[in-house]
Protein backbone atom coordinates (compact mmCIF):
# COMPACT_ATOMS: atom_id res chain seq x y z
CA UNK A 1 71.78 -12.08 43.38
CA UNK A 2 70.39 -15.27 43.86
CA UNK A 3 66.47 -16.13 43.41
CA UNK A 4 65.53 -16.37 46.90
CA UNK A 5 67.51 -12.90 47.23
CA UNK A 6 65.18 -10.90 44.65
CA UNK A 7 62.31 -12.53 45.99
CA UNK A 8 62.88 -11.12 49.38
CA UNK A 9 63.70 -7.94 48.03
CA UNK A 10 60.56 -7.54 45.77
CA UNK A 11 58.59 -8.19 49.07
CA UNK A 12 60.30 -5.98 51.22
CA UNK A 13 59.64 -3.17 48.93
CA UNK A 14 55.74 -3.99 49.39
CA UNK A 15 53.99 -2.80 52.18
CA UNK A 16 53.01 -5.23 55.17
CA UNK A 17 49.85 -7.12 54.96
CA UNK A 18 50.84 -8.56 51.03
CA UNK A 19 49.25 -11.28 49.65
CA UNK A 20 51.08 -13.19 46.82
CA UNK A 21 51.53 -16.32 45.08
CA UNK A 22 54.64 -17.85 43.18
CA UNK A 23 53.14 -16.50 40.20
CA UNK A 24 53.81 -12.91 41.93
CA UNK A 25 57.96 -13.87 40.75
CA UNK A 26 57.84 -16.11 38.34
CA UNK A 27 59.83 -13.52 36.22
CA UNK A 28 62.99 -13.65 38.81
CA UNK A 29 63.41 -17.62 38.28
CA UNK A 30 62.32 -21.01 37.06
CA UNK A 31 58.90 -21.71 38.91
CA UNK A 32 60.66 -24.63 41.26
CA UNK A 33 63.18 -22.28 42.22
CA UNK A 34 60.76 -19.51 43.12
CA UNK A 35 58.90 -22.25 44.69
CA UNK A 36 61.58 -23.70 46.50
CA UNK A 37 62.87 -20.08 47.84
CA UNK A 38 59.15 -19.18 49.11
CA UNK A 39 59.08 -22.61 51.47
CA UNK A 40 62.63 -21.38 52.55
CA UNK A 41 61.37 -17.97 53.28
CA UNK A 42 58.12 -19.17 55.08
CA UNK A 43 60.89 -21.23 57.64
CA UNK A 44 62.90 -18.43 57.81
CA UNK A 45 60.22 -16.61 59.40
CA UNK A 46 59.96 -13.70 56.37
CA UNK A 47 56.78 -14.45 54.99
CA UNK A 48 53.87 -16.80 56.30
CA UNK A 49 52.30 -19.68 54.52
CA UNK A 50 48.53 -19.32 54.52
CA UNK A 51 47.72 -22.27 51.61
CA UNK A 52 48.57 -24.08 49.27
CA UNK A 53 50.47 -21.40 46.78
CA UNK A 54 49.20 -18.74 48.96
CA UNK A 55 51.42 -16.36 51.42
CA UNK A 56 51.63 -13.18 52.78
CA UNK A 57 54.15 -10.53 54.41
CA UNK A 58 52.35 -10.27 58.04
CA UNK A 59 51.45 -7.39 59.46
CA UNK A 60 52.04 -6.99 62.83
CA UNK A 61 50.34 -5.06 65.57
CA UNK A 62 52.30 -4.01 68.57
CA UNK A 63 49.24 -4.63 70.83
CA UNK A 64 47.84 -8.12 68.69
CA UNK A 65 51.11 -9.57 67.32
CA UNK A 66 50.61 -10.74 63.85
CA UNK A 67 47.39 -9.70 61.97
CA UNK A 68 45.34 -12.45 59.85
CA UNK A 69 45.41 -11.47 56.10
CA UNK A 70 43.28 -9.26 54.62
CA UNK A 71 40.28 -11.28 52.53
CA UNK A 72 40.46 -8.15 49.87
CA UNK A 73 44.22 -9.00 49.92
CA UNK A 74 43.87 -12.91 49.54
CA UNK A 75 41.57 -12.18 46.21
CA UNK A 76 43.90 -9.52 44.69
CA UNK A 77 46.69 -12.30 45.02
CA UNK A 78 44.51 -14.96 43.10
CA UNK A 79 42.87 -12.28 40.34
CA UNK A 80 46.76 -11.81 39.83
CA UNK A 81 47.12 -15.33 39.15
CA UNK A 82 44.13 -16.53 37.50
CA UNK A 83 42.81 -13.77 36.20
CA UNK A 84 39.35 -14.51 37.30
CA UNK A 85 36.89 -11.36 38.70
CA UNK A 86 35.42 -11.56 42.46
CA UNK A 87 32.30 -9.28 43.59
CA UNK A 88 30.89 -8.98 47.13
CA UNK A 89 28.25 -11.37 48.12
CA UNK A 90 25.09 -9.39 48.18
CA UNK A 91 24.59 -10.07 51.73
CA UNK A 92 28.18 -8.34 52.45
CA UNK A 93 27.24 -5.57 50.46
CA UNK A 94 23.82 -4.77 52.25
CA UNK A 95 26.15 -4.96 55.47
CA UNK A 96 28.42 -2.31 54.53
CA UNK A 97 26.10 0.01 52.59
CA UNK A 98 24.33 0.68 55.42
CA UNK A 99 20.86 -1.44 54.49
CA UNK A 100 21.06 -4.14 57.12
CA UNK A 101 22.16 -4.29 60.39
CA UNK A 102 23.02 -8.03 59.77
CA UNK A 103 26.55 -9.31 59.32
CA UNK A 104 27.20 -12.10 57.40
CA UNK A 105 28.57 -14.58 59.19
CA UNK A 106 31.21 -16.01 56.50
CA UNK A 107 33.09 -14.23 54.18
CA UNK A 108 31.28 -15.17 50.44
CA UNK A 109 32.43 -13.73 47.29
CA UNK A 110 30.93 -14.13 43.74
CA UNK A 111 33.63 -15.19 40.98
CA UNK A 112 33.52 -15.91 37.13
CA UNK A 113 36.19 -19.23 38.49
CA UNK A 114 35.27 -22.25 39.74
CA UNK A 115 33.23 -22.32 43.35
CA UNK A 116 35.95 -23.40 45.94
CA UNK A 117 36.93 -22.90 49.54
CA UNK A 118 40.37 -21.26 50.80
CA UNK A 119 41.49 -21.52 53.74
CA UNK A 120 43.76 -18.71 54.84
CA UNK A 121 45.22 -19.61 58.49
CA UNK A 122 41.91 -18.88 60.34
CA UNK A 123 40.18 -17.26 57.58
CA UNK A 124 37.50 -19.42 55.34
CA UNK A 125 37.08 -17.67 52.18
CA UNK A 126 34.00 -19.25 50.42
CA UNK A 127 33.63 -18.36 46.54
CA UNK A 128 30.85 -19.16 44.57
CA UNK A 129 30.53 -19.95 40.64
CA UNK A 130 28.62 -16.85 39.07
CA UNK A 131 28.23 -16.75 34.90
CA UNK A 132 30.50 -13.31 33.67
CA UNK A 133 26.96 -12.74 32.48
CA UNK A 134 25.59 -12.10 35.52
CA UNK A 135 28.26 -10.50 37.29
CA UNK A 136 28.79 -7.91 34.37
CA UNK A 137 31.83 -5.67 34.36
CA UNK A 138 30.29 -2.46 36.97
CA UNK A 139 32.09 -0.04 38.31
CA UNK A 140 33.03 -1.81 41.93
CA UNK A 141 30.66 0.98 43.55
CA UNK A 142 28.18 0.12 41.56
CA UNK A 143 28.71 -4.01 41.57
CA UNK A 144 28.41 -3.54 45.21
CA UNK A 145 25.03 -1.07 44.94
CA UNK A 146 23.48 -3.98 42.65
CA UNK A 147 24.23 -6.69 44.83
CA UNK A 148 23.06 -4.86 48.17
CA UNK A 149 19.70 -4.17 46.42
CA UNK A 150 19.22 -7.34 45.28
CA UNK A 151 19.89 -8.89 49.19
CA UNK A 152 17.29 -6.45 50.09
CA UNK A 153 14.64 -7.58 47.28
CA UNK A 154 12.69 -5.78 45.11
CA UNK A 155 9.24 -5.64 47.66
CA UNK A 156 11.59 -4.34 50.60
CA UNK A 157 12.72 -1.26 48.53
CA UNK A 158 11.46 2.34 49.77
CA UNK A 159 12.91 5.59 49.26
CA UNK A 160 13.13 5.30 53.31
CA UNK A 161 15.53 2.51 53.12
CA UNK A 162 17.09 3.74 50.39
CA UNK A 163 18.12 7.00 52.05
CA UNK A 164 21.77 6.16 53.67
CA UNK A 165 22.72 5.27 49.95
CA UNK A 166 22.30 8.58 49.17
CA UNK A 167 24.61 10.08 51.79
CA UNK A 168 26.75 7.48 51.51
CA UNK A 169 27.74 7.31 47.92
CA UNK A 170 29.92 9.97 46.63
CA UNK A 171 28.46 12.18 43.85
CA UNK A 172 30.74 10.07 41.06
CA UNK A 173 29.58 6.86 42.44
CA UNK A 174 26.15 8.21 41.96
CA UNK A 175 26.27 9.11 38.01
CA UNK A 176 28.10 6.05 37.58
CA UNK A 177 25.38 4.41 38.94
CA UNK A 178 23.11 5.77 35.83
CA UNK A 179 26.20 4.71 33.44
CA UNK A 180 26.16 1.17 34.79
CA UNK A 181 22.35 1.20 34.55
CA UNK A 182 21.95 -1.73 31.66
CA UNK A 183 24.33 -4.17 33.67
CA UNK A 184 21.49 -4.28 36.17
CA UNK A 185 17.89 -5.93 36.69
CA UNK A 186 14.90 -3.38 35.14
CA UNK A 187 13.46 -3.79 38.59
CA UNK A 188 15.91 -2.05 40.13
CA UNK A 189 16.19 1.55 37.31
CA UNK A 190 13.99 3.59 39.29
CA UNK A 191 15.41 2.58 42.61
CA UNK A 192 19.10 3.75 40.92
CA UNK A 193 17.84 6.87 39.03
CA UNK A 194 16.25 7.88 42.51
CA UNK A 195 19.57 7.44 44.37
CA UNK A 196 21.48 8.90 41.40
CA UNK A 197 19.21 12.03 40.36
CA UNK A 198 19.52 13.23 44.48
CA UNK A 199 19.60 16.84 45.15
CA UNK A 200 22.68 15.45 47.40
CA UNK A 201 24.12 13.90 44.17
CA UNK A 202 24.90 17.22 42.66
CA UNK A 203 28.27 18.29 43.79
């Protein structure tokens, strides 16, 4: 089975929307000849070059045609490769936790890499430069709990606004919450004890 072959066959076997890079089959061949057999793929029509290094299996919807790539899926490919760690932007975090009604109108991730833009087809992926310091090693729940607070600010915090966090967050993600509670600012303990010591956090 030739290079190109095993390639194909490795992405067949993953489900539609996959985002990889050469790196992603770099144990099936030499990296020009996985290189070369990913160009030949993308003209083939298998697989669909988003960037430099960067493809994807396309999904396909029978109403929309081909779907963009996932921006979750784009940073799972390059934590693959580089091994670097990605967190919500707090803004994006507010947004889907419920505390603001206002979405963010670019899609901004923190990283421990280097601040860069990737373009993915139509998607703009901006990532910003954030110390490992800062960004800590939470629970993903909880990285995205910090990050919505601190988007909100410390003076904006009431238990009022506070309140779809506690139906929202499973009873786990609320302990964890009190486990994670020296990754994040002092400011925010009481806020996180109050979300995770809820009579709705007892299961």
């Amino acid at each position: 089975m030739s290079t190109r072959e095993k390639i194909a066959y490795r992405i067949r076997r993953k489900a539609p929307g996959w985002v990889f890079t050469p790196s992603d089959f770099l144990d099936l061949g030499t990296p020009q000849a996985v290189g070369m057999s990913l160009l030949r793929l993308a003209k083939e029509g298998m697989i669909r070059r988003l960037d430099r290094g960067l493809y994807d299996a396309p999904k396909s919807h029978p109403v929309l045609g081909l779907l963009h790539a996932r921006p979750e899926a784009i940073l799972a490919a390059i934590t693959r490769r580089d091994g670097t760690e990605f967190q919500e932007h707090e803004a994006y975090a507010a947004n889907r936790l419920h505390l603001t009604e206002q979405v963010p109108a670019r899609h901004v991730y923190l990283t421990t890499g280097r601040s860069r833009i990737i373009k993915a087809g139509p998607l703009t992926l901006e990532l910003r430069h954030r110390s490992p310091r800062k960004l800590g090693a939470p629970a993903d729940m909880s990285a995205r709990v910090f990050g919505a607070l601190r988007n909100i600010g410390e003076a904006n915090l009431t238990p009022e606004r506070l309140a779809p966090l506690i139906t929202l967050l499973s009873p786990t993600d609320r302990r964890r919450l009190l486990v994670d509670l020296t990754k994040a600012p002092v400011w925010m303990h009481p806020h996180l004890r109050l979300i995770a010591n809820s009579k709705l956090a007892t299961p």
